[in-house]
Protein backbone atom coordinates (compact mmCIF):
# COMPACT_ATOMS: atom_id res chain seq x y z
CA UNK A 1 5.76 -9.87 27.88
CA UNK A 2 6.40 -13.29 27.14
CA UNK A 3 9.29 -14.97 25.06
CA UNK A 4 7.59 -15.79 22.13
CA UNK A 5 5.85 -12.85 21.34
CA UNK A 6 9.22 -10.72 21.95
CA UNK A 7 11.10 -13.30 19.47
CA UNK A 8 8.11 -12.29 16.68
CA UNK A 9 8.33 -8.93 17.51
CA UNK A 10 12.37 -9.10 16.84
CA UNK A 11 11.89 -11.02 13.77
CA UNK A 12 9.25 -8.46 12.16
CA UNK A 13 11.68 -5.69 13.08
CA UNK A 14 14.72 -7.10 11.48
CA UNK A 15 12.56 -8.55 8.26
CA UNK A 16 11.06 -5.11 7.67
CA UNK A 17 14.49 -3.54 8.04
CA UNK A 18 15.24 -5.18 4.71
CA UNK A 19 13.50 -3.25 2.38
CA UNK A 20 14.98 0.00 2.93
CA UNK A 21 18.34 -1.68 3.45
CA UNK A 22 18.09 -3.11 0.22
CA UNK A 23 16.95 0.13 -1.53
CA UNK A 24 19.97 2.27 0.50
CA UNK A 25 22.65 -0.51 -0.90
CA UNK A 26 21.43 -0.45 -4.51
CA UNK A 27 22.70 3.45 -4.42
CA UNK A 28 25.88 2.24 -4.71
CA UNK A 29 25.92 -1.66 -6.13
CA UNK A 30 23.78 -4.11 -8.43
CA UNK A 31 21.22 -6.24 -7.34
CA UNK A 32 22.98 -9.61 -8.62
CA UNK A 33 25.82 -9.68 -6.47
CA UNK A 34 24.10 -8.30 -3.29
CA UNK A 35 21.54 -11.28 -3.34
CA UNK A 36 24.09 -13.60 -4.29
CA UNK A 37 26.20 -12.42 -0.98
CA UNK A 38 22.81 -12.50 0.96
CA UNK A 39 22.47 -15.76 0.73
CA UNK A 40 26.06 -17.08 0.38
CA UNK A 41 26.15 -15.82 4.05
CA UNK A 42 22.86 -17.20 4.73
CA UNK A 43 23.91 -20.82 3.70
CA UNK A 44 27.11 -20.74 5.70
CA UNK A 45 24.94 -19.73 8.62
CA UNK A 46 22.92 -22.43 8.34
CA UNK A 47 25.58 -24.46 8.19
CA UNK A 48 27.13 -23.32 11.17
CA UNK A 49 23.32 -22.97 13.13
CA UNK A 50 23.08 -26.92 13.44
CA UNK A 51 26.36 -27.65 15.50
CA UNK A 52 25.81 -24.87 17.68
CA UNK A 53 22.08 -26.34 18.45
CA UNK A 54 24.36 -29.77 19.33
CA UNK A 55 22.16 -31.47 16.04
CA UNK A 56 24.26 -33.31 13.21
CA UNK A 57 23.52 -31.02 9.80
CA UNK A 58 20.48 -32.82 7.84
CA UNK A 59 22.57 -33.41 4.63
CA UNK A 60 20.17 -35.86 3.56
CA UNK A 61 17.13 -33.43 3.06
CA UNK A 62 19.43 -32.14 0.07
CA UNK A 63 18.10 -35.23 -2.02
CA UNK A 64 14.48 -34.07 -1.69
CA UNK A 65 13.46 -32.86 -5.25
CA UNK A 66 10.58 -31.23 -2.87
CA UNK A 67 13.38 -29.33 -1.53
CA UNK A 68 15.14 -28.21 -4.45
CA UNK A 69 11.80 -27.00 -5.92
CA UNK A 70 11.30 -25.14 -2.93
CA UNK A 71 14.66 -23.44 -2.92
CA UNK A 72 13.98 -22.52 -6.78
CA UNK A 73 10.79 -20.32 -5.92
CA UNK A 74 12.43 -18.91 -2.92
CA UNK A 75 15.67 -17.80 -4.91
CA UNK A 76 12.98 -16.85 -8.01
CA UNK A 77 11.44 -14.77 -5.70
CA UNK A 78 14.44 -12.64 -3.98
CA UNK A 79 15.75 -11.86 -7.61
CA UNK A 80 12.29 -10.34 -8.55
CA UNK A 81 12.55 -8.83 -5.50
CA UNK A 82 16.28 -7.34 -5.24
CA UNK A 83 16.30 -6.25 -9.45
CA UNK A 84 12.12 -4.91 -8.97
CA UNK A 85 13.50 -2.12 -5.81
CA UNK A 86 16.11 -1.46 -8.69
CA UNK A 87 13.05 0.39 -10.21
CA UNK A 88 10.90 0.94 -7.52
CA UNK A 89 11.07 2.45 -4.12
CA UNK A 90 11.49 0.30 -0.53
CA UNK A 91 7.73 1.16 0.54
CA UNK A 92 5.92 -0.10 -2.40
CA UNK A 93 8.58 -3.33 -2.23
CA UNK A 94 6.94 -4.07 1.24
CA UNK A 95 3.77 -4.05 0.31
CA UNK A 96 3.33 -5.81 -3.18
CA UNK A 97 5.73 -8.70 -1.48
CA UNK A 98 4.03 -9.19 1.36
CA UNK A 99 0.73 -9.22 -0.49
CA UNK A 100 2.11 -12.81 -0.74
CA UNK A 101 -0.69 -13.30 2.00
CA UNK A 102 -3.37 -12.87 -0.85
CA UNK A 103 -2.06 -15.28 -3.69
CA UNK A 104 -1.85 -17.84 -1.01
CA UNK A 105 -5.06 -17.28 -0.25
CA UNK A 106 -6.28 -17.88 -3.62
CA UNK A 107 -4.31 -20.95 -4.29
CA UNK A 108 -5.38 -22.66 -0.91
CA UNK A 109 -8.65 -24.22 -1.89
CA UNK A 110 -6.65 -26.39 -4.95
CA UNK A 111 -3.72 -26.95 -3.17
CA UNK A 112 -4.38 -27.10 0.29
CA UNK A 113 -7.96 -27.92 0.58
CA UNK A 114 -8.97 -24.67 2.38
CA UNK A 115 -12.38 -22.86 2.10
CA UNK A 116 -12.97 -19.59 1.01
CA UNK A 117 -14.95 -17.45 3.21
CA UNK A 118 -15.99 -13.79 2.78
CA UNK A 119 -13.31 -12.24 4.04
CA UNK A 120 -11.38 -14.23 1.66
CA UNK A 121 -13.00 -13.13 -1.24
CA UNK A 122 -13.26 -9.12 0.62
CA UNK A 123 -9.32 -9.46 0.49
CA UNK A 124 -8.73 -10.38 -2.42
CA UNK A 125 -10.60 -7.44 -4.09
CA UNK A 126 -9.40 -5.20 -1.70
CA UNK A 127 -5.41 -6.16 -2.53
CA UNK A 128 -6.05 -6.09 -6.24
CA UNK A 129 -7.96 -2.73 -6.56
CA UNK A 130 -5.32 -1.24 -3.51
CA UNK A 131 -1.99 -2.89 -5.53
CA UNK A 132 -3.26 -0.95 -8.73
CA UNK A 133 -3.95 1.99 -7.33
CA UNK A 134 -0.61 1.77 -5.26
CA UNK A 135 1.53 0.95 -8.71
CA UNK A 136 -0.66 3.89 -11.20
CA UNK A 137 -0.85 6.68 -8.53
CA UNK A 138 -4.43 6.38 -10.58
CA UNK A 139 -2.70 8.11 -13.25
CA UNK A 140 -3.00 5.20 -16.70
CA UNK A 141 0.36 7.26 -18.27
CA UNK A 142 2.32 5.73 -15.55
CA UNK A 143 2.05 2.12 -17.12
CA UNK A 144 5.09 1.04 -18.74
CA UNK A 145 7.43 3.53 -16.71
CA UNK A 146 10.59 2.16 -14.60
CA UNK A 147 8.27 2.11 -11.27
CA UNK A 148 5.36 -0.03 -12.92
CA UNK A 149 8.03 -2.35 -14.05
CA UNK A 150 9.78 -2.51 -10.66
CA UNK A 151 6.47 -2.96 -8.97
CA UNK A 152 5.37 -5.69 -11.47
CA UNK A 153 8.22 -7.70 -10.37
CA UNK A 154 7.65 -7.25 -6.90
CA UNK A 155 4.17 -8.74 -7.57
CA UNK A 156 6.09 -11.76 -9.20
CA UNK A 157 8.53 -12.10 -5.99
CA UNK A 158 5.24 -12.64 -4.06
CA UNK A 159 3.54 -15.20 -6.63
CA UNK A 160 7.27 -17.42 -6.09
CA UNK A 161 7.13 -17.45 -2.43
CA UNK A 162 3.34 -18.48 -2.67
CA UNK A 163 4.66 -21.53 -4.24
CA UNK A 164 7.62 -21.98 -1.14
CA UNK A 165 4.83 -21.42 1.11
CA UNK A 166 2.21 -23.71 -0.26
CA UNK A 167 4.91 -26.57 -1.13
CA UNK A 168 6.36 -25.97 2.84
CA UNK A 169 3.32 -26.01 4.20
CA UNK A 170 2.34 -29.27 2.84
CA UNK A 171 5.46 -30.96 3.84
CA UNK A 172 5.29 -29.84 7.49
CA UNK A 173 2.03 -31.10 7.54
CA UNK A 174 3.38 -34.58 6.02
CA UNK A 175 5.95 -34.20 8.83
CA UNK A 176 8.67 -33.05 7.66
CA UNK A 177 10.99 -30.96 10.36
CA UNK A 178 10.77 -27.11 9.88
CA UNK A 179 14.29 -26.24 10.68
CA UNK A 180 15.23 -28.89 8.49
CA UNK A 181 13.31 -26.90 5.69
CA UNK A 182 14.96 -23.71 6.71
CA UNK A 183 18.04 -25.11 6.21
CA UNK A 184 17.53 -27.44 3.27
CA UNK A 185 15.95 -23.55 1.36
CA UNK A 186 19.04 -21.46 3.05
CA UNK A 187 21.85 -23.85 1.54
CA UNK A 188 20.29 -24.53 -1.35
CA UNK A 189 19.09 -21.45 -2.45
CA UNK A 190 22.67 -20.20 -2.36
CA UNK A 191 24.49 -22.03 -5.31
CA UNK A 192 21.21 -20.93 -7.39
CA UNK A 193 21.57 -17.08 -6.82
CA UNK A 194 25.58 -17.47 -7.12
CA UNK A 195 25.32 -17.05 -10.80
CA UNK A 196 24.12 -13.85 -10.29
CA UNK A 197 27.48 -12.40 -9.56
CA UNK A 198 28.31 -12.42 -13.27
CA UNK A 199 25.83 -9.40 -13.71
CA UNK A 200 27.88 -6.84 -12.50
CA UNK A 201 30.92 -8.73 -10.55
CA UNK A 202 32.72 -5.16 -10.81
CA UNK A 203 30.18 -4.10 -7.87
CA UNK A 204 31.07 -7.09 -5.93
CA UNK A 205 33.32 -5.03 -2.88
CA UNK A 206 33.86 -4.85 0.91
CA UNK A 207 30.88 -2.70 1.14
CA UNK A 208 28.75 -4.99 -1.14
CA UNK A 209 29.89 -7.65 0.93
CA UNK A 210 28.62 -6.13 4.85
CA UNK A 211 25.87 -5.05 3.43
CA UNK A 212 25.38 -9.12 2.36
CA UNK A 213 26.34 -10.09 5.79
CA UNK A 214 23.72 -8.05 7.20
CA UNK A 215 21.06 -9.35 5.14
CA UNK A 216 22.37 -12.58 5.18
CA UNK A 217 22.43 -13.12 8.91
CA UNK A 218 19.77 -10.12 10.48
CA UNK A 219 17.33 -10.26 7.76
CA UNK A 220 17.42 -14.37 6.65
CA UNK A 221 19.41 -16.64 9.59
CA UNK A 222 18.40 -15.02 12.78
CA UNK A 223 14.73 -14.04 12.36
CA UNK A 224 13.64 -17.25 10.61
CA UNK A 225 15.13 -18.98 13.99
CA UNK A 226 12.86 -16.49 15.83
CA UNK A 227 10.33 -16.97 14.03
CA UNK A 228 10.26 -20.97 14.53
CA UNK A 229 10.98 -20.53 18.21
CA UNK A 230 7.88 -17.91 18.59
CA UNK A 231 5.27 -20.59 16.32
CA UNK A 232 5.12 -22.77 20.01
CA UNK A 233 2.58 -20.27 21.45
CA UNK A 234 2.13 -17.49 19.69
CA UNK A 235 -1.61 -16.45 18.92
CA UNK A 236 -3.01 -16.06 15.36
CA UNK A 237 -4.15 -12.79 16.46
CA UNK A 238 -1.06 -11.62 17.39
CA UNK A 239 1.12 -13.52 14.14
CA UNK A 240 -1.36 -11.55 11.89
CA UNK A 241 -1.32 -7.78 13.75
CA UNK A 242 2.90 -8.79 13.87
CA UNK A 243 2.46 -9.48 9.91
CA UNK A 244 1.22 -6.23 9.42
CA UNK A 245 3.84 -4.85 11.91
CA UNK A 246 6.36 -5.87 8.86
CA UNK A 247 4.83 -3.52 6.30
CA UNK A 248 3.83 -0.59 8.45
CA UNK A 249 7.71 -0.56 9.93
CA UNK A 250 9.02 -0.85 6.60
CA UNK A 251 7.19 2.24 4.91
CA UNK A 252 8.23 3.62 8.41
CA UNK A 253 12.07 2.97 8.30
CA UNK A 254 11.81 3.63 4.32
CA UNK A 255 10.34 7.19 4.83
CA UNK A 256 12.07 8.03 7.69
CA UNK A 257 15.69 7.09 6.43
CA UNK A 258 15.29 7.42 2.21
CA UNK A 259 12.67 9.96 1.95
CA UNK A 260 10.41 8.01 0.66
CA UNK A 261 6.60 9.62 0.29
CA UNK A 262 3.25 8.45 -0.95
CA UNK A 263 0.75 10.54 -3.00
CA UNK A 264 -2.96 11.02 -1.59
CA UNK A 265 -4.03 8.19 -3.79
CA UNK A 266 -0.85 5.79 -3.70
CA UNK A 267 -2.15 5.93 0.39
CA UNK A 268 -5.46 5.09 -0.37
CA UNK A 269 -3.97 1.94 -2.27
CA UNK A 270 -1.36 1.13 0.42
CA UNK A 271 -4.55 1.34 2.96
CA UNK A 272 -6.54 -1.14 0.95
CA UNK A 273 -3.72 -3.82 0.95
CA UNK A 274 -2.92 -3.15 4.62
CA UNK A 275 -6.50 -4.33 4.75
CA UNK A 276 -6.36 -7.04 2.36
CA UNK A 277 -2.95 -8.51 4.17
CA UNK A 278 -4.74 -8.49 8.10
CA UNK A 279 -8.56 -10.04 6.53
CA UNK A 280 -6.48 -12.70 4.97
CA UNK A 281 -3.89 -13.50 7.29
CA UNK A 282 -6.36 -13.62 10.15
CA UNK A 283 -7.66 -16.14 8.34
CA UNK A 284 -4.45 -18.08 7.55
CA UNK A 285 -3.32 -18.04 10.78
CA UNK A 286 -6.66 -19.43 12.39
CA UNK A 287 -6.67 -22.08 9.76
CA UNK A 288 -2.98 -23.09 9.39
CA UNK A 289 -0.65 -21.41 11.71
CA UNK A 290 1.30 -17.61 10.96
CA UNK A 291 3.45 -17.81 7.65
CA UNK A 292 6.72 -16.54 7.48
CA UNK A 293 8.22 -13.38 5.45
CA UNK A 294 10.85 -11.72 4.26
């Protein structure tokens, strides 16, 4: 097996091992300070990353307003994320985030100049009708409940890292380095979640803190660097089946570690945005290269 396709396969692993991480901590501690530590460890790693690759740290990239806009969504995002699977469980987390793939897909023809094709427009049905059905359990009394809620701002984590994707993609295409932009989001998406602390600092503690390590540096630092180094020759067959890897694992880890289960018809919906996620990144990938997640 070559290289590449063993450093995607390591990245999906670790990146879908964050959902059910994420749930198990929030058992014992509050959102706010766990993403805070996430990425306070994140940052530092990045810092560190740039002198171990023998490159001097791009400090300037720090001026880019483009950068700081980017680092907004992204740290938008992970607190919809880390306060939604507050309410909701790890599996469902999974796949309204990573239904990312679909808004992207929408918003590619304004901002990216990209046709839509059928499968485009197949996908896009196929992730709305799946996401409500996945959120309802097709039963309307649900709406309004702690889940729905938790769900809904899963939904908005994946419309905020739409806008980090669309924004990146357009500035590596303008030439802009992509571990610079790793870094530039990493560091600066640190001092943004910091406030978060303040929520509950009283469930800031040492296990609070290795759970933020983990995330930090297995889930953030590490797999975005195998990610980058797997984009030289990776297939867009492969990035897309590997995209779907993330979700599938996820529910996987989730059920098989928190007892996690899906009704008959909350499988129905999770097998129509399984669907939606590999028509439409297939399609990404052929046109503009595998995206990143998690």
């Amino acid at each position: 097996m070559k290289k590449p396709v063993i450093s995607l396969a390591t990245a999906v692993v670790l990146w879908s091992t964050s959902f059910p991480v994420i749930k198990w901590a929030l058992s014992f501690t509050r959102p706010g300070p766990l993403l805070a530590t996430r990425f306070l460890i994140a940052g530092l790693g990045a810092m560190v990353l740039f002198p171990i690759l023998k490159k001097p740290i791009p400090w300037h990239i720090l001026r880019k307003r483009e950068m700081w806009v980017m680092a907004l969504s992204n740290a938008a995002g992970f607190a919809f994320q880390f306060f939604g699977q507050d309410l909701t469980t790890a599996s469902k987390a999974a796949l309204f985030i990573n239904s990312y793939v679909i808004s992207v897909a929408i918003a590619a023809p304004w901002f990216l100049k990209e046709r839509i094709n059928l499968s485009t427009i197949l996908g896009v049905f196929l992730g709305f009708v799946g996401a409500a059905i996945v959120s309802t359990g097709l039963n309307i009394s649900s709406l309004g409940q702690g889940g729905f809620w938790g769900d809904l701002m899963c939904v908005c984590a994946a419309l905020a890292y739409t806008v980090y994707i669309i924004l990146s993609k357009k500035l590596v295409d303008s030439g802009w380095d992509v571990l610079e932009i790793a870094f530039g989001t990493m560091l600066l998406t640190s001092p943004l979640t910091l406030p978060f602390i303040l929520v509950n600092p009283e469930s800031l503690g040492r296990l609070t803190l290795g759970i933020g390590l983990y995330l930090g540096l297995f889930c953030s630092l590490l797999p975005f660097i195998l990610y980058i180094y797997s984009l030289r020759s990776i297939s867009a067959t492969a990035s897309s089946v590997m995209l779907l890897g993330e979700v599938l694992l996820a529910v996987v880890w989730s059920f098989a570690f928190l007892s996690e289960r899906f009704s008959k018809a909350e499988w129905i919906g999770a097998g129509l945005v399984l669907s939606a996620i590999l028509l439409v990144g297939a399609k990404a990938n052929r046109e503009r290269g595998p995206l990143a997640s998690g």
